[in-house]
N, C-alpha and C. Protein backbone atom coordinates (compact mmCIF):
# COMPACT_ATOMS: atom_id res chain seq x y z
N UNK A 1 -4.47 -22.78 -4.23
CA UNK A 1 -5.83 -23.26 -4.32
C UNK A 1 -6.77 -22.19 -4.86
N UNK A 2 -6.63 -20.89 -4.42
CA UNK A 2 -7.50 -19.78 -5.05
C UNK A 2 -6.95 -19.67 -6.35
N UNK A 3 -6.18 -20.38 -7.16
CA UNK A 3 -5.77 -19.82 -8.65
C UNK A 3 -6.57 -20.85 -9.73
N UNK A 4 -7.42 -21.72 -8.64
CA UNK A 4 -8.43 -23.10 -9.65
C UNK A 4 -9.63 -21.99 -10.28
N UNK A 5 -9.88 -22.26 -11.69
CA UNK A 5 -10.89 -21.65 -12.28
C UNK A 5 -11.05 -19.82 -12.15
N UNK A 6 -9.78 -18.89 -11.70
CA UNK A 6 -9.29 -17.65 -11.10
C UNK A 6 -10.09 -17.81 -9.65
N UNK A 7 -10.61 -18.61 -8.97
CA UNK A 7 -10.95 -18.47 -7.46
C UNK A 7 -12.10 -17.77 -7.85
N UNK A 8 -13.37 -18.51 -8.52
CA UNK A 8 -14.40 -17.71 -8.71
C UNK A 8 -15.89 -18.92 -7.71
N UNK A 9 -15.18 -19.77 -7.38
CA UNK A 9 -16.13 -20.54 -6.68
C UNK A 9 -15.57 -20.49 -5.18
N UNK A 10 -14.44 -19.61 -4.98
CA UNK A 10 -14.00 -19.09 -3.35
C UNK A 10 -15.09 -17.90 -3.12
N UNK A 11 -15.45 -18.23 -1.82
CA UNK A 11 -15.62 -16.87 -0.91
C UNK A 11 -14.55 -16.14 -0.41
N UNK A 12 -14.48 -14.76 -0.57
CA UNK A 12 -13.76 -13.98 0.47
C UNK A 12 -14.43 -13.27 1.67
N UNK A 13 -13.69 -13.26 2.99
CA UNK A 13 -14.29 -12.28 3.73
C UNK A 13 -13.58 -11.31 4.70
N UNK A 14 -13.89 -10.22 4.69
CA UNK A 14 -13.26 -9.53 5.49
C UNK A 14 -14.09 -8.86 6.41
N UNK A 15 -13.64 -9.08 7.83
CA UNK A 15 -14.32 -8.56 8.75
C UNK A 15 -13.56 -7.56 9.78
N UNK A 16 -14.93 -6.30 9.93
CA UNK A 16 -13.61 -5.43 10.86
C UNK A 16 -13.92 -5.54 11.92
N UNK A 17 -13.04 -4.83 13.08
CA UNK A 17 -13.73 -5.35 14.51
C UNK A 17 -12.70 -4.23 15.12
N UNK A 18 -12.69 -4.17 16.37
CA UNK A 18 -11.95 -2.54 17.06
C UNK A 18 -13.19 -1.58 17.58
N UNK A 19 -12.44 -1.06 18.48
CA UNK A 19 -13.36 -0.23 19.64
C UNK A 19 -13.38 1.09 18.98
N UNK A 20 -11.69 1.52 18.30
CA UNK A 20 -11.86 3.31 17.82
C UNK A 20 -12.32 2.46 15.85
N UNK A 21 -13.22 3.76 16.09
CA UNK A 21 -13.36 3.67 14.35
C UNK A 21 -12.31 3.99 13.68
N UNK A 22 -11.63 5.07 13.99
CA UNK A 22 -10.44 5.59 13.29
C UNK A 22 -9.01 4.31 13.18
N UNK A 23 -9.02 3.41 13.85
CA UNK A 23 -8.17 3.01 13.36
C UNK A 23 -8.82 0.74 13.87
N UNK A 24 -9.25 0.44 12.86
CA UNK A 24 -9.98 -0.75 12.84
C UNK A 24 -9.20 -1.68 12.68
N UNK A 25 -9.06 -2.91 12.89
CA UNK A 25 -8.48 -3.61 12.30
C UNK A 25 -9.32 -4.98 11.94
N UNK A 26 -8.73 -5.46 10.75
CA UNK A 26 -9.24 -6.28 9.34
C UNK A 26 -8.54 -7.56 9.89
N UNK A 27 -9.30 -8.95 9.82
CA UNK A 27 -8.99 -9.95 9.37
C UNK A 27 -9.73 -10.66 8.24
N UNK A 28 -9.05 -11.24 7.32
CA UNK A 28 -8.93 -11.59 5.90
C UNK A 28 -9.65 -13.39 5.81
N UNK A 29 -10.44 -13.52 5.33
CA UNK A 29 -10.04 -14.68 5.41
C UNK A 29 -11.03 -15.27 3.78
N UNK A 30 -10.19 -16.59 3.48
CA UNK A 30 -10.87 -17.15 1.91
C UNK A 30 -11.18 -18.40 2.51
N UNK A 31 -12.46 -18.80 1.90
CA UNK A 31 -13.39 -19.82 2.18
C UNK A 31 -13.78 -20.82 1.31
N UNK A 32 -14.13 -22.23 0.63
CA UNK A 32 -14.57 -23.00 -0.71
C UNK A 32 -15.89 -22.91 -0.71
N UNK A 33 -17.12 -22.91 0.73
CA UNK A 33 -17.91 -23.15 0.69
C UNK A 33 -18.86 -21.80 1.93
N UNK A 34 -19.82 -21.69 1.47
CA UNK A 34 -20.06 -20.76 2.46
C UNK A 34 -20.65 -21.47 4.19
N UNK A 35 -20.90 -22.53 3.81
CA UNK A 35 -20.88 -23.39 4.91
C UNK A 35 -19.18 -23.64 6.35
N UNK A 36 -18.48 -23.40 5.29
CA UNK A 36 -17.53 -23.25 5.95
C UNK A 36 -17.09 -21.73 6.67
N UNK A 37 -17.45 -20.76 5.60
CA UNK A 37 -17.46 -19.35 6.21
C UNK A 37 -18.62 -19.49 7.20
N UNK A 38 -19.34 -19.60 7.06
CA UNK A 38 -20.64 -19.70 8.27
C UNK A 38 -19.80 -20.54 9.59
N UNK A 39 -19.26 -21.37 9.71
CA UNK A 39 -18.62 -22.06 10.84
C UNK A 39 -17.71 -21.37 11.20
N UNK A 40 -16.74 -20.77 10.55
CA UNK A 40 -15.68 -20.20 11.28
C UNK A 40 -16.13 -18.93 11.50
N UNK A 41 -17.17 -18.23 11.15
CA UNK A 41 -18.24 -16.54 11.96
C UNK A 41 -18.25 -16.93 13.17
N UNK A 42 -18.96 -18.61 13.17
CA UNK A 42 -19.72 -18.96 14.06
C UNK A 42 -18.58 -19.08 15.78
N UNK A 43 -17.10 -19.25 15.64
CA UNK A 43 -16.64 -18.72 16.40
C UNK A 43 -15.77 -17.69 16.80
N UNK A 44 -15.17 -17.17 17.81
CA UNK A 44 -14.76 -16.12 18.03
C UNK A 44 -13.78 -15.70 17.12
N UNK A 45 -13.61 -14.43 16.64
CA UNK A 45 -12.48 -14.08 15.81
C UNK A 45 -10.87 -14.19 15.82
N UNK A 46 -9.73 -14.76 15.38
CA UNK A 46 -8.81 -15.18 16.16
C UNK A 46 -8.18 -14.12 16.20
N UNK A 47 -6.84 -13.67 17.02
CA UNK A 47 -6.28 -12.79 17.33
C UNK A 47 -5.35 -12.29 16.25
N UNK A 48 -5.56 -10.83 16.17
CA UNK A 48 -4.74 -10.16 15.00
C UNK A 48 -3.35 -10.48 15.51
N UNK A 49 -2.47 -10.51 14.04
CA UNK A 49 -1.23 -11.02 14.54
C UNK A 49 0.09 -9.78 15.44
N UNK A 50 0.65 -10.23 16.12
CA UNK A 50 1.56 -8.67 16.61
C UNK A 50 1.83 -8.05 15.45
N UNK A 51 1.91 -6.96 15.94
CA UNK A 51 2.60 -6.05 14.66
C UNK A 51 4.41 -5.66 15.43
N UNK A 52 5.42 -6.27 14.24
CA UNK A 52 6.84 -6.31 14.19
C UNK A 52 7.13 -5.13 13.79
N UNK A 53 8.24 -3.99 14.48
CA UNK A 53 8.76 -2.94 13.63
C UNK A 53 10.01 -3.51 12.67
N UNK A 54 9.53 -2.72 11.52
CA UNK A 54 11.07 -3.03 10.58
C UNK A 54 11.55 -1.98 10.92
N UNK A 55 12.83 -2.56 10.48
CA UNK A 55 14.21 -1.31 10.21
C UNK A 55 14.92 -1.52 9.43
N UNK A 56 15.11 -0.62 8.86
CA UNK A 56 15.66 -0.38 7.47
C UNK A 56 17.12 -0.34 7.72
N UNK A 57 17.70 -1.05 6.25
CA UNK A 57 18.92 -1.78 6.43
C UNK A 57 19.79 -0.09 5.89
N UNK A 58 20.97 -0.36 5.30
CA UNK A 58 21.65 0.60 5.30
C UNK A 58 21.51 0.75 3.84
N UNK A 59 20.90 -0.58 2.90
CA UNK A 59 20.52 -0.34 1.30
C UNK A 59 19.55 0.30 1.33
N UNK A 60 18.81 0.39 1.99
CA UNK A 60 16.99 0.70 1.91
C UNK A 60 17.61 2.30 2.15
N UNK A 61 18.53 2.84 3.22
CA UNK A 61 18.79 4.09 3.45
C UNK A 61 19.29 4.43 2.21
N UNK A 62 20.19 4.33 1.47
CA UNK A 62 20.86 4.50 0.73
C UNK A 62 19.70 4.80 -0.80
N UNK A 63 19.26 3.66 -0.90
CA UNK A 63 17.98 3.98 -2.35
C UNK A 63 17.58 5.33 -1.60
N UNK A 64 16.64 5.22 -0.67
CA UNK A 64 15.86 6.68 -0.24
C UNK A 64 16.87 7.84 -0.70
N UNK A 65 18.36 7.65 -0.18
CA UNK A 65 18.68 9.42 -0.23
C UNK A 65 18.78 9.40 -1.42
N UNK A 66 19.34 8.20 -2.69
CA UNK A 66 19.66 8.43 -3.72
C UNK A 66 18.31 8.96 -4.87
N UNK A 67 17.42 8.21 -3.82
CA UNK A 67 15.71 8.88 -4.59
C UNK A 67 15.60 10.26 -4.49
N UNK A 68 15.88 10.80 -2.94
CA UNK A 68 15.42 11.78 -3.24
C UNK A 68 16.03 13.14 -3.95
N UNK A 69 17.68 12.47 -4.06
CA UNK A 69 18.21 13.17 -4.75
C UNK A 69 18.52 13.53 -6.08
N UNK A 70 17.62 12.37 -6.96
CA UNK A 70 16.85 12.54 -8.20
C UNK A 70 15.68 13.10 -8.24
N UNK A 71 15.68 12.91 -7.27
CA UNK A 71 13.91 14.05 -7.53
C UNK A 71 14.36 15.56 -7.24
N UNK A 72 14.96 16.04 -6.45
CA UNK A 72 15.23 17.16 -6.30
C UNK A 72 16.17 17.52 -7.78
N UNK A 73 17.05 16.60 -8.44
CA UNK A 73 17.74 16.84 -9.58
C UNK A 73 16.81 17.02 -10.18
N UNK A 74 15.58 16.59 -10.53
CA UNK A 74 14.80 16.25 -11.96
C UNK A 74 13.68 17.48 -11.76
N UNK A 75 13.38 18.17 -10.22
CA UNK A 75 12.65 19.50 -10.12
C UNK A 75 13.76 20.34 -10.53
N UNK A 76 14.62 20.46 -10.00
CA UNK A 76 15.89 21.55 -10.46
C UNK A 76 15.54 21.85 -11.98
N UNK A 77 16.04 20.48 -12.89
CA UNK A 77 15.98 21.27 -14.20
C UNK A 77 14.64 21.04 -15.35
N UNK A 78 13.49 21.12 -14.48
CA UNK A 78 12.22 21.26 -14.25
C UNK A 78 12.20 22.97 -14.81
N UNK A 79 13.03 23.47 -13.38
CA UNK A 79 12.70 24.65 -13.27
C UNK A 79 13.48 25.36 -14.62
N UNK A 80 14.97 24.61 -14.52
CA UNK A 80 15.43 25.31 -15.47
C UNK A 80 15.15 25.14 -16.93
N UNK A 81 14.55 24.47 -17.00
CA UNK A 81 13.43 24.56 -18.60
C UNK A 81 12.32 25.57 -18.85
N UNK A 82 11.66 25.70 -17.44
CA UNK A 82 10.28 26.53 -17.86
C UNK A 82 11.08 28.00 -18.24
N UNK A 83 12.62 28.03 -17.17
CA UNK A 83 12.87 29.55 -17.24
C UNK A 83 13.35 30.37 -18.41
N UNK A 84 14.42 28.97 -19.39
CA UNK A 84 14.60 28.72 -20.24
C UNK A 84 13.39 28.77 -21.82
N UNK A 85 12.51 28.16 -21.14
CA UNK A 85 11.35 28.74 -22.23
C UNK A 85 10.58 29.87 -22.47
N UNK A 86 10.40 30.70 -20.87
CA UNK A 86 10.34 32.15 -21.00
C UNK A 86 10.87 32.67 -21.53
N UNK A 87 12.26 32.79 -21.33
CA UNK A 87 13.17 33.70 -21.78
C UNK A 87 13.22 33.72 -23.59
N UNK A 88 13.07 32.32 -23.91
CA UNK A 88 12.77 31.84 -24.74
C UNK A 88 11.69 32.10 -25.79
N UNK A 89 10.28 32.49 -25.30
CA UNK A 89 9.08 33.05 -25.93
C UNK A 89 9.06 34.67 -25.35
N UNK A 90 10.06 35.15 -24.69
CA UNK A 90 10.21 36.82 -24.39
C UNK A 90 10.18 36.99 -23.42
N UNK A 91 9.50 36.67 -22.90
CA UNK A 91 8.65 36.90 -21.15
C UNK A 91 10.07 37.73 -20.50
N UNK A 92 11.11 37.15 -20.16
CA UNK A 92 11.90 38.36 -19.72
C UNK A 92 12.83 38.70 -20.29
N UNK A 93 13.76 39.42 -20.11
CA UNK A 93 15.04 39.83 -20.75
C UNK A 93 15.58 40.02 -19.45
């Protein structure tokens, strides 16, 4: 429904609410008419939803180590280029 005309005759609203500032929490909500956002202000805010822990499967482990073991490959010969280009423009012998 928000993709009629790119959702330029929707309201959006987001409202925060929470006791610590440091950590607030947001509910979202899209509206057609502001008459309708005005009614649903007009009652209490509904309850943020639980928050579920994920856990990561044994693929999700697997990308990570294989990430980070391209990144540590791709600093490695990072390094061995700049040292390579010293040696390269004189800098050491």
């Amino acid at each position: 429904m928000l993709d009629v005309d790119g959702g330029a005759d929707w309201l959006h609203l987001e409202v925060t609410r929470g006791e610590l500032p440091e950590a607030p929490e947001y509910v979202d909500a899209s509206f057609c008419t502001q008459a309708h956002a005005a009614e649903w202000l007009s009652r209490p805010l509904p309850p943020p939803p639980p928050s579920v822990a994920m856990r990561a499967d044994w693929r999700e482990r697997l990308f990570g180590v294989a990430f980070a073991l391209c990144a540590v490959w791709a600093v490695g010969l990072m390094l061995l280029g700049a040292y390579a280009l010293v040696r390269l423009l004189g800098g050491w012998d």
